[in-house]
N, C-alpha and C. Protein backbone atom coordinates (compact mmCIF):
# COMPACT_ATOMS: atom_id res chain seq x y z
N UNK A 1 43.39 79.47 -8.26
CA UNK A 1 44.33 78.36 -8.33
C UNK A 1 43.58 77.06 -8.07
N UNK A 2 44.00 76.00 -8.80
CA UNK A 2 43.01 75.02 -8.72
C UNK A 2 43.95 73.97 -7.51
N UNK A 3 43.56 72.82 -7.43
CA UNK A 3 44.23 72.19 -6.09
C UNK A 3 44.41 70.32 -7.02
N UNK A 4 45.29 69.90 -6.30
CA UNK A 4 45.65 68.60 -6.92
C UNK A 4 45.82 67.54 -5.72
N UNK A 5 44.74 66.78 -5.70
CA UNK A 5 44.62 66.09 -4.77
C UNK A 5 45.30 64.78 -5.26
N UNK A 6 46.05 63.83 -4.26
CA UNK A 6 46.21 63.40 -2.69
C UNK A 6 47.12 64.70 -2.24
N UNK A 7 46.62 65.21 -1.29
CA UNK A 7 48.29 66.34 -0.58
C UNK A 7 48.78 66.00 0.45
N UNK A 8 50.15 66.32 0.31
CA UNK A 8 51.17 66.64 1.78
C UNK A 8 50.20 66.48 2.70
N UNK A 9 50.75 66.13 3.79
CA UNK A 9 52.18 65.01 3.69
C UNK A 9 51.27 63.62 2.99
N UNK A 10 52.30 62.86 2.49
CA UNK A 10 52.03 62.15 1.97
C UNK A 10 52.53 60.85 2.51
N UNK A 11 51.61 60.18 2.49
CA UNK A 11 52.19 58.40 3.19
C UNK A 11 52.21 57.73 2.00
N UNK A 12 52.98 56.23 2.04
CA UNK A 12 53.11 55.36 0.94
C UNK A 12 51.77 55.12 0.00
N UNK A 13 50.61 55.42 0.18
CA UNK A 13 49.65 55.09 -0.75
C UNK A 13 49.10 56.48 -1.18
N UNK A 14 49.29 57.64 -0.58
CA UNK A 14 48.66 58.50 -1.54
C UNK A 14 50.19 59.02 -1.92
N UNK A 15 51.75 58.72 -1.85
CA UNK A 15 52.41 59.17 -2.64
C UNK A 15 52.63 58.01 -3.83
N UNK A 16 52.33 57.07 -4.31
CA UNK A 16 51.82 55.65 -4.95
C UNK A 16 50.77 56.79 -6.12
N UNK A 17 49.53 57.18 -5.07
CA UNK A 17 48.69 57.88 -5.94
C UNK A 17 49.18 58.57 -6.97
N UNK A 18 49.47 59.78 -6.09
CA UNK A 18 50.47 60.64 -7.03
C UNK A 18 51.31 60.17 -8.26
N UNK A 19 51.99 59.23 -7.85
CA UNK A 19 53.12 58.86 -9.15
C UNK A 19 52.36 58.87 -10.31
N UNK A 20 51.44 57.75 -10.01
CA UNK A 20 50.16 57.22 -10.66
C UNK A 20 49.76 58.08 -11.60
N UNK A 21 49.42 58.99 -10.88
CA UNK A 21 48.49 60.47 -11.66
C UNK A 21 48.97 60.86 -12.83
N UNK A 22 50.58 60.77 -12.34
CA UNK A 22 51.77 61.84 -12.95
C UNK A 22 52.11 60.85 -14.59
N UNK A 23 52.32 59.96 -13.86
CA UNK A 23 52.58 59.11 -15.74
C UNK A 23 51.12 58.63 -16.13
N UNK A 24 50.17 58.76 -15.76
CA UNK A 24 48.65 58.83 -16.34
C UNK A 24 48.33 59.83 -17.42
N UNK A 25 48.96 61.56 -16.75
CA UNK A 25 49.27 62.64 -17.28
C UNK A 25 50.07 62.48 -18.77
N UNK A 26 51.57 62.63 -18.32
CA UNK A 26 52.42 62.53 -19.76
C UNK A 26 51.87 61.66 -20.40
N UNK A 27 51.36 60.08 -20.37
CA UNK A 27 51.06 59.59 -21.30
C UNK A 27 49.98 60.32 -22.39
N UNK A 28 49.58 60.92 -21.60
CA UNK A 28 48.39 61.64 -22.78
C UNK A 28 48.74 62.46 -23.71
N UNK A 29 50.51 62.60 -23.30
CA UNK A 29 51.18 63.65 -24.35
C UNK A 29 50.30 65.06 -24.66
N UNK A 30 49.50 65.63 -23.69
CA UNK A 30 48.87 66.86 -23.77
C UNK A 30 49.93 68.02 -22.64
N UNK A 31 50.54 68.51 -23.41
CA UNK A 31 50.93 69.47 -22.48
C UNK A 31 50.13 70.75 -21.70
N UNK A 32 49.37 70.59 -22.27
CA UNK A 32 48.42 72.00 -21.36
C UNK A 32 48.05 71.02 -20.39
N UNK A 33 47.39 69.75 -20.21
CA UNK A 33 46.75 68.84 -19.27
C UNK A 33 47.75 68.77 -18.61
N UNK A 34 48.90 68.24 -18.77
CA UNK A 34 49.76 68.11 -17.93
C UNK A 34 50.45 69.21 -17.07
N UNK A 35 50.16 70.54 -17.44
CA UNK A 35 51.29 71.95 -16.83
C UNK A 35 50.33 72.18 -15.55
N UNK A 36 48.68 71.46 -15.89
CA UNK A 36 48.18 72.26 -14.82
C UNK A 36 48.50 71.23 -13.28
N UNK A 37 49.26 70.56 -13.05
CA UNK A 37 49.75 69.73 -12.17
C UNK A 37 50.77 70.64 -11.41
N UNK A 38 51.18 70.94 -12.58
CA UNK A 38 52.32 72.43 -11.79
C UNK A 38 51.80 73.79 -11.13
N UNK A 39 52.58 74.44 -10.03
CA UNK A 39 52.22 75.87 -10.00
C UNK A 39 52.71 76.55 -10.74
N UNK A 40 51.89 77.61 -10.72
CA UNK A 40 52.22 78.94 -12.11
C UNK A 40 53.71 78.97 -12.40
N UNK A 41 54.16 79.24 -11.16
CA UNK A 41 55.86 79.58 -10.99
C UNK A 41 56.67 78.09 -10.66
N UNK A 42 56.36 76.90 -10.99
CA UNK A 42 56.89 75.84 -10.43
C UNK A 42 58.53 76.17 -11.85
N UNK A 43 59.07 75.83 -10.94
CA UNK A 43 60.97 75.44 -11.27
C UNK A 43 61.31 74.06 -12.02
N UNK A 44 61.48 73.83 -13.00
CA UNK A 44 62.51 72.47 -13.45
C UNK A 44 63.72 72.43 -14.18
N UNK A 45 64.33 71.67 -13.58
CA UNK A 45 65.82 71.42 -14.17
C UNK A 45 65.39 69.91 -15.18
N UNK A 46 65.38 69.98 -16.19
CA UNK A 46 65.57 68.63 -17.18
C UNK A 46 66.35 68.68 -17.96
N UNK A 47 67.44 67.23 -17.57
CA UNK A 47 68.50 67.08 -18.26
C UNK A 47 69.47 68.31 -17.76
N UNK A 48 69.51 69.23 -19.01
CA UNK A 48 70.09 70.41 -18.71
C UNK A 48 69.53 71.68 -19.11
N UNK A 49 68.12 71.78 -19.03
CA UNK A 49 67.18 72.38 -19.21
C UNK A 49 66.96 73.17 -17.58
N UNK A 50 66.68 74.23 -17.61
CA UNK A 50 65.79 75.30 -16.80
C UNK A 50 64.88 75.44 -17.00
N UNK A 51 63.92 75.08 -16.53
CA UNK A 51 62.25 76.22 -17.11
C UNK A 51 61.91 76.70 -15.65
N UNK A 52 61.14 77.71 -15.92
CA UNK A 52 60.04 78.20 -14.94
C UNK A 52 58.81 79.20 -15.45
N UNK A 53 57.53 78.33 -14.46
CA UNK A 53 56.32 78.59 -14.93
C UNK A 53 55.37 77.73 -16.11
N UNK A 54 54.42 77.81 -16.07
CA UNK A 54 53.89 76.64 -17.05
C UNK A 54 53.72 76.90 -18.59
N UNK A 55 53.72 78.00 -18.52
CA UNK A 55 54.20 78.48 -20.30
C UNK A 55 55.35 77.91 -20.50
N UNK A 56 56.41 78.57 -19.84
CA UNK A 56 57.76 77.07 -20.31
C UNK A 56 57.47 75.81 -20.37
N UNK A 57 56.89 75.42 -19.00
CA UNK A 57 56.61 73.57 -19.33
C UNK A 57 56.16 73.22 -20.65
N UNK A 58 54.60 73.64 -20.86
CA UNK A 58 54.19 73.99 -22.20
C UNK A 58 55.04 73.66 -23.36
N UNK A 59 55.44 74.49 -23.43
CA UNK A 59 56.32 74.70 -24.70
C UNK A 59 57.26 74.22 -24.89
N UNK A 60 57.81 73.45 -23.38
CA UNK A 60 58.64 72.52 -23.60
C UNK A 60 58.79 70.92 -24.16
N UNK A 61 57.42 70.89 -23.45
CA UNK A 61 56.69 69.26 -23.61
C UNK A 61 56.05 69.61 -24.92
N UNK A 62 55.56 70.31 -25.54
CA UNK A 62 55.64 70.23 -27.18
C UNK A 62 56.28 70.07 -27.68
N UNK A 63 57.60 70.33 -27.49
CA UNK A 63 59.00 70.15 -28.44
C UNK A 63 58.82 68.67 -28.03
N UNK A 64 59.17 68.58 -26.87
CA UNK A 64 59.19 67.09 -26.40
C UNK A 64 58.48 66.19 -27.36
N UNK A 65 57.17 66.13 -27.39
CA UNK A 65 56.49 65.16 -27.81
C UNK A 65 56.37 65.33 -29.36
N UNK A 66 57.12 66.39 -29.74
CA UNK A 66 57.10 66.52 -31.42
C UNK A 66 58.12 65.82 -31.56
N UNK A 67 59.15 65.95 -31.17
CA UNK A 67 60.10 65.03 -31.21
C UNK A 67 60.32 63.48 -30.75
N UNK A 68 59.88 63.12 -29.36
CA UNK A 68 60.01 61.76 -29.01
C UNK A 68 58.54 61.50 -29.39
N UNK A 69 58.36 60.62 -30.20
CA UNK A 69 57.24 59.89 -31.08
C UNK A 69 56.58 58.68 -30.25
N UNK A 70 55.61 58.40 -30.44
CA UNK A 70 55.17 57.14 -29.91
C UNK A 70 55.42 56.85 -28.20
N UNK A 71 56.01 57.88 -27.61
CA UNK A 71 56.04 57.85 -26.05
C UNK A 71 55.20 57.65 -25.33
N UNK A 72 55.57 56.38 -24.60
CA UNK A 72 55.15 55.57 -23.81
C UNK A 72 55.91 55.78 -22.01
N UNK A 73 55.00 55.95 -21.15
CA UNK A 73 56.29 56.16 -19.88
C UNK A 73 55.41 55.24 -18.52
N UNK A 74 56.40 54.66 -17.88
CA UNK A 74 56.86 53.87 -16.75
C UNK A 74 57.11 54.86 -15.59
N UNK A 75 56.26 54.96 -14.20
CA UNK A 75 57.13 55.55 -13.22
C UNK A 75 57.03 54.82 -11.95
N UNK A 76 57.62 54.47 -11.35
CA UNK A 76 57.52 54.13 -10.18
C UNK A 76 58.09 54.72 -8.66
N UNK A 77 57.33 54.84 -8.09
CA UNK A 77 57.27 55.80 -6.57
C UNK A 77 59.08 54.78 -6.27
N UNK A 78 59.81 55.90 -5.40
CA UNK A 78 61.24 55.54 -5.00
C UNK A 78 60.80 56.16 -3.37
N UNK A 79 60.62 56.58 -3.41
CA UNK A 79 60.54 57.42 -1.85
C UNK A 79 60.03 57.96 -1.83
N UNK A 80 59.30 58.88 -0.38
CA UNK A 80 58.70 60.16 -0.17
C UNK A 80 58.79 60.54 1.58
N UNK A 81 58.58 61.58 1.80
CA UNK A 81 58.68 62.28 3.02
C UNK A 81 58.40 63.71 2.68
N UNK A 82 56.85 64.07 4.16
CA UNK A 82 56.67 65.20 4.18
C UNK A 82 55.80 65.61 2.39
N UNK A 83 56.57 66.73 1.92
CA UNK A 83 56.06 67.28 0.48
C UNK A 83 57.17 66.81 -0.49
N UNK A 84 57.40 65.71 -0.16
CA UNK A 84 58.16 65.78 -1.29
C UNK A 84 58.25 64.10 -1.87
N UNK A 85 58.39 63.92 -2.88
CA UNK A 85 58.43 62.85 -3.76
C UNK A 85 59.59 62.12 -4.56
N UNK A 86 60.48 60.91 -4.23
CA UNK A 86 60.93 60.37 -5.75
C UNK A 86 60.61 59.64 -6.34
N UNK A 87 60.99 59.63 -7.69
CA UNK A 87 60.56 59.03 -8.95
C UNK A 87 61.68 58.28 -9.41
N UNK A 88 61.96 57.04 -9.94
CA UNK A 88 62.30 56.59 -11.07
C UNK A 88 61.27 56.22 -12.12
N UNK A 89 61.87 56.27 -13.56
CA UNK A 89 61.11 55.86 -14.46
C UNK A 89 62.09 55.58 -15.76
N UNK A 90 61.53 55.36 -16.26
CA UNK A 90 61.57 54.19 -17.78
C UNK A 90 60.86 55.22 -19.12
N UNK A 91 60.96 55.50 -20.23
CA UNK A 91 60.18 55.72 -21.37
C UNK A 91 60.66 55.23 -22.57
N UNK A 92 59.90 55.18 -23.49
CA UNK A 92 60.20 54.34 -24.65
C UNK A 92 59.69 55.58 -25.77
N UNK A 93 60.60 55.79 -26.84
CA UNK A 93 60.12 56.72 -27.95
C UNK A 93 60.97 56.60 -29.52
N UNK A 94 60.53 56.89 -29.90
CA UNK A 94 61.31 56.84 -31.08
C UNK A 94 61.47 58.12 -32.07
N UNK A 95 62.65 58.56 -32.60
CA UNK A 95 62.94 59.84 -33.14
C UNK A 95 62.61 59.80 -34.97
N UNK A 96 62.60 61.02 -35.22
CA UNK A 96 61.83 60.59 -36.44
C UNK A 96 62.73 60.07 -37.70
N UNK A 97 63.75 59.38 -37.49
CA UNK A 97 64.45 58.68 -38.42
C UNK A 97 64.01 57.35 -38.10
N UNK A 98 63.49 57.07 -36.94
CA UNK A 98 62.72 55.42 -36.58
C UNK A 98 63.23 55.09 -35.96
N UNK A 99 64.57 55.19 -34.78
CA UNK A 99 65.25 54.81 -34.15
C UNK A 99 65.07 54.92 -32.63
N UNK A 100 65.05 53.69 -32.41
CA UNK A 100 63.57 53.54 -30.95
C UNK A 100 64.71 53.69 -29.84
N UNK A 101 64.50 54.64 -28.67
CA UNK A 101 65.36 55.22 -27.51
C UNK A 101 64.42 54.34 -26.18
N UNK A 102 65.28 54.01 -25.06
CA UNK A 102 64.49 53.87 -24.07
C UNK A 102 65.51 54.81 -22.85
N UNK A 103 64.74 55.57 -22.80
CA UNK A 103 65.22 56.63 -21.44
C UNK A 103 64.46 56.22 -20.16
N UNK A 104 66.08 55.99 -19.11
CA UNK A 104 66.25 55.91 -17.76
C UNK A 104 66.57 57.29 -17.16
N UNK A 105 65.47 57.28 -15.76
CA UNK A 105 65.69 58.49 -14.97
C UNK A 105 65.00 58.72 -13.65
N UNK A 106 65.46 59.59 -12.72
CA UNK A 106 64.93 59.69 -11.73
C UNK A 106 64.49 61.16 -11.75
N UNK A 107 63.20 61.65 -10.40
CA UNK A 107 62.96 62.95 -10.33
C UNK A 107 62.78 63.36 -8.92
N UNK A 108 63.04 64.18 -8.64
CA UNK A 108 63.03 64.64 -7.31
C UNK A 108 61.71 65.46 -7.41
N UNK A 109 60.52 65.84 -6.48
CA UNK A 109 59.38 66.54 -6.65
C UNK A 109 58.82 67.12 -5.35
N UNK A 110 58.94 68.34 -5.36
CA UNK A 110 58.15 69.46 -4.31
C UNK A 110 56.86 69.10 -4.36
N UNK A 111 55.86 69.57 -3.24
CA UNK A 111 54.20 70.19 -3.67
C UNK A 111 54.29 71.30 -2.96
N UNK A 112 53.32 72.08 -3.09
CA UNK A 112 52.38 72.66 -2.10
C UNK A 112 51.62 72.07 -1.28
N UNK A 113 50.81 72.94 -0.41
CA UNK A 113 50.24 72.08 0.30
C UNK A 113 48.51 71.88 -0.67
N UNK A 114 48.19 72.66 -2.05
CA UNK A 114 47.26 72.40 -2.08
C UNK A 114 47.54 70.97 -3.31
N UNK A 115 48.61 70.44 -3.40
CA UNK A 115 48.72 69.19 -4.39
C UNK A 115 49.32 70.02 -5.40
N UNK A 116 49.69 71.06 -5.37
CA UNK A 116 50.42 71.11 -7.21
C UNK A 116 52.17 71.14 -6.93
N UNK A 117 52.32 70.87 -8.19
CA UNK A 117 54.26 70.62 -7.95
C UNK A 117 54.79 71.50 -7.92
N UNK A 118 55.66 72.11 -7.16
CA UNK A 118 56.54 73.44 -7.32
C UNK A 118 57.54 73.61 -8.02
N UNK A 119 58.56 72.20 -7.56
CA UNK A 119 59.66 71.75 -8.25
C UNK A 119 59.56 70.40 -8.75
N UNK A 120 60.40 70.25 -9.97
CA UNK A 120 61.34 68.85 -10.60
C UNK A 120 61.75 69.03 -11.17
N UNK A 121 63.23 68.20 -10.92
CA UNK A 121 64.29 68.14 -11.06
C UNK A 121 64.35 66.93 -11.19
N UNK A 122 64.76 66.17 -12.92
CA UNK A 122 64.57 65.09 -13.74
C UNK A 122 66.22 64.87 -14.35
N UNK A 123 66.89 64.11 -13.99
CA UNK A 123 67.61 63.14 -14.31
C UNK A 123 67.71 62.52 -15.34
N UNK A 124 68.17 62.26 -16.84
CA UNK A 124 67.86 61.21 -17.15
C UNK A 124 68.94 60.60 -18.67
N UNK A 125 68.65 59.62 -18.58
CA UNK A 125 69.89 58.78 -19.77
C UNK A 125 69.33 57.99 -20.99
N UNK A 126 69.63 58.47 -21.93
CA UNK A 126 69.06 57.66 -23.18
C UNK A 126 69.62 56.35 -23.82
N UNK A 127 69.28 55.67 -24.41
CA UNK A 127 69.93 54.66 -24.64
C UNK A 127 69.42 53.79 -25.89
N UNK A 128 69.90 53.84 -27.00
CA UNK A 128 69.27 53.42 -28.64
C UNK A 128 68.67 51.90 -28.11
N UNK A 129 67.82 51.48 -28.46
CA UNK A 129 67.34 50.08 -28.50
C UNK A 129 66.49 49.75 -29.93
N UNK A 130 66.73 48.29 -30.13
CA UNK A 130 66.27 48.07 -31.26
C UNK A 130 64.34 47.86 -31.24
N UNK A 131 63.75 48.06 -31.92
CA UNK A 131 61.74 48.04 -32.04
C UNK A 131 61.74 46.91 -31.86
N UNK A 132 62.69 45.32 -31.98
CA UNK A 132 62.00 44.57 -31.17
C UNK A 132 62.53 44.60 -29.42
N UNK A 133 63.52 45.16 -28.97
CA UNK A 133 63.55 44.96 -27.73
C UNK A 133 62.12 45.94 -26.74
N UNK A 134 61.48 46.86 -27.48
CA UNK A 134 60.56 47.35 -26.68
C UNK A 134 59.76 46.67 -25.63
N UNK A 135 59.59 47.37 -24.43
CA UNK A 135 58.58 46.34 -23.50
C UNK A 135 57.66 47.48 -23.11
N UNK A 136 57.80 48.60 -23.72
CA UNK A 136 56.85 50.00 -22.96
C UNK A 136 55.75 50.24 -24.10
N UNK A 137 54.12 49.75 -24.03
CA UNK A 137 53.94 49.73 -25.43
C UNK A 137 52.55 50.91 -24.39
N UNK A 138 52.80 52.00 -24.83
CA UNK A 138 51.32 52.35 -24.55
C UNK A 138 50.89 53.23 -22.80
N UNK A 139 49.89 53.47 -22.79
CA UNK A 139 49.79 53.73 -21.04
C UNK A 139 49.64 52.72 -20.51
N UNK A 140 50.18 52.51 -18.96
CA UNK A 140 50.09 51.31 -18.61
C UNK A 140 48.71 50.85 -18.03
N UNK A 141 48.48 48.87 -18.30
CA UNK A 141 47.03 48.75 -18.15
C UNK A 141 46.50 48.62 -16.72
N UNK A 142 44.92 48.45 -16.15
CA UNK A 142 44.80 48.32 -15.03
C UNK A 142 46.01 47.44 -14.23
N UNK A 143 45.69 46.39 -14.89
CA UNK A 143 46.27 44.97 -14.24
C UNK A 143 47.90 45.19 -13.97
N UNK A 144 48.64 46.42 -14.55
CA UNK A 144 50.25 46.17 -14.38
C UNK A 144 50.09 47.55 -13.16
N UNK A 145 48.81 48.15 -12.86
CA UNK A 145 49.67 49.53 -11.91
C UNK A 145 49.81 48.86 -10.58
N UNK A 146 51.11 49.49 -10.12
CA UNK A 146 51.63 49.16 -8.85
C UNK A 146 52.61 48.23 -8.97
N UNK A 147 52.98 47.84 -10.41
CA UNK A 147 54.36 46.93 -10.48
C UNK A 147 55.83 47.39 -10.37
N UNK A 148 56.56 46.93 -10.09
CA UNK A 148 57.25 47.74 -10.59
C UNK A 148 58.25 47.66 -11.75
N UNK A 149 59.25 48.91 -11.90
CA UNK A 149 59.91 48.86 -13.26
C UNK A 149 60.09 47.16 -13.84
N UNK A 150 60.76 46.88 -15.11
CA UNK A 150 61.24 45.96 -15.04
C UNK A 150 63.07 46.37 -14.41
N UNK A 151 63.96 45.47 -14.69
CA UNK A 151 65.37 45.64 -13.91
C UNK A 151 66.48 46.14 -15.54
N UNK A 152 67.23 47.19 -15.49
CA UNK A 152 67.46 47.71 -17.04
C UNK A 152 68.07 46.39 -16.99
């Protein structure tokens, strides 16, 4: 088992880290890169989705990213205590008729103690926007990490 450093417990700058890591990750839209953040058996509820284990994640975040196009994602640290983490975040995508979505959401997040996620449990609301209202263009650059969201 490999280990995912900053770990539990976590104070405001290595749970900051973490967030960091985590939308560093999805942006790369690689789902194998991204599952190994999880444990083997880690649990998620998305939307109204179940998975468990990283073959589900997998295969989930492929559908995902075959479908939401051009995804771009926003997260910013909400809280933490002990092993555990929240998230709000922001993403920007567009479906393949061209019709650009920006999804609002929060996540609740377990670790272990060696840094990998056990659980998340993701929240979240879509909402049509037009290609010029976009403000999510890309991974985010040095100069914007640690900002936070803009206000919907």
């Amino acid at each position: 088992m490999t280990s995912r450093p900053p770990f539990p417990p976590f104070d405001e700058h290595t749970a900051a880290q973490k967030v960091q890591a985590a939308e560093d990750a999805w942006n790369t839209r690689d789902p194998e890169r991204v599952a190994l953040a999880y444990t083997e058996d880690s649990v998620w509820r998305n939307r109204n989705r179940h998975l468990v284990g990283r073959e589900q994640i997998v295969a989930f975040l492929t559908e995902k990213w075959e479908r939401e196009l051009d995804y771009a994602l926003r997260k910013e640290l909400w809280g933490f205590r002990g092993n555990r983490i929240a998230v709000r975040f922001q993403y920007e995508s567009r479906d393949h008729t061209g019709q650009w979505w920006r999804s609002y959401g929060n996540e609740l997040w377990e670790f272990t103690d060696d840094g990998l996620m056990r659980r998340r449990e993701a929240s979240i609301n879509d909402h049509p926007i037009e290609e010029s209202e976009r403000r999510i263009f890309g991974p985010r650059p040095d100069s914007e990490r640690g900002l936070a969201l803009p206000v919907f």
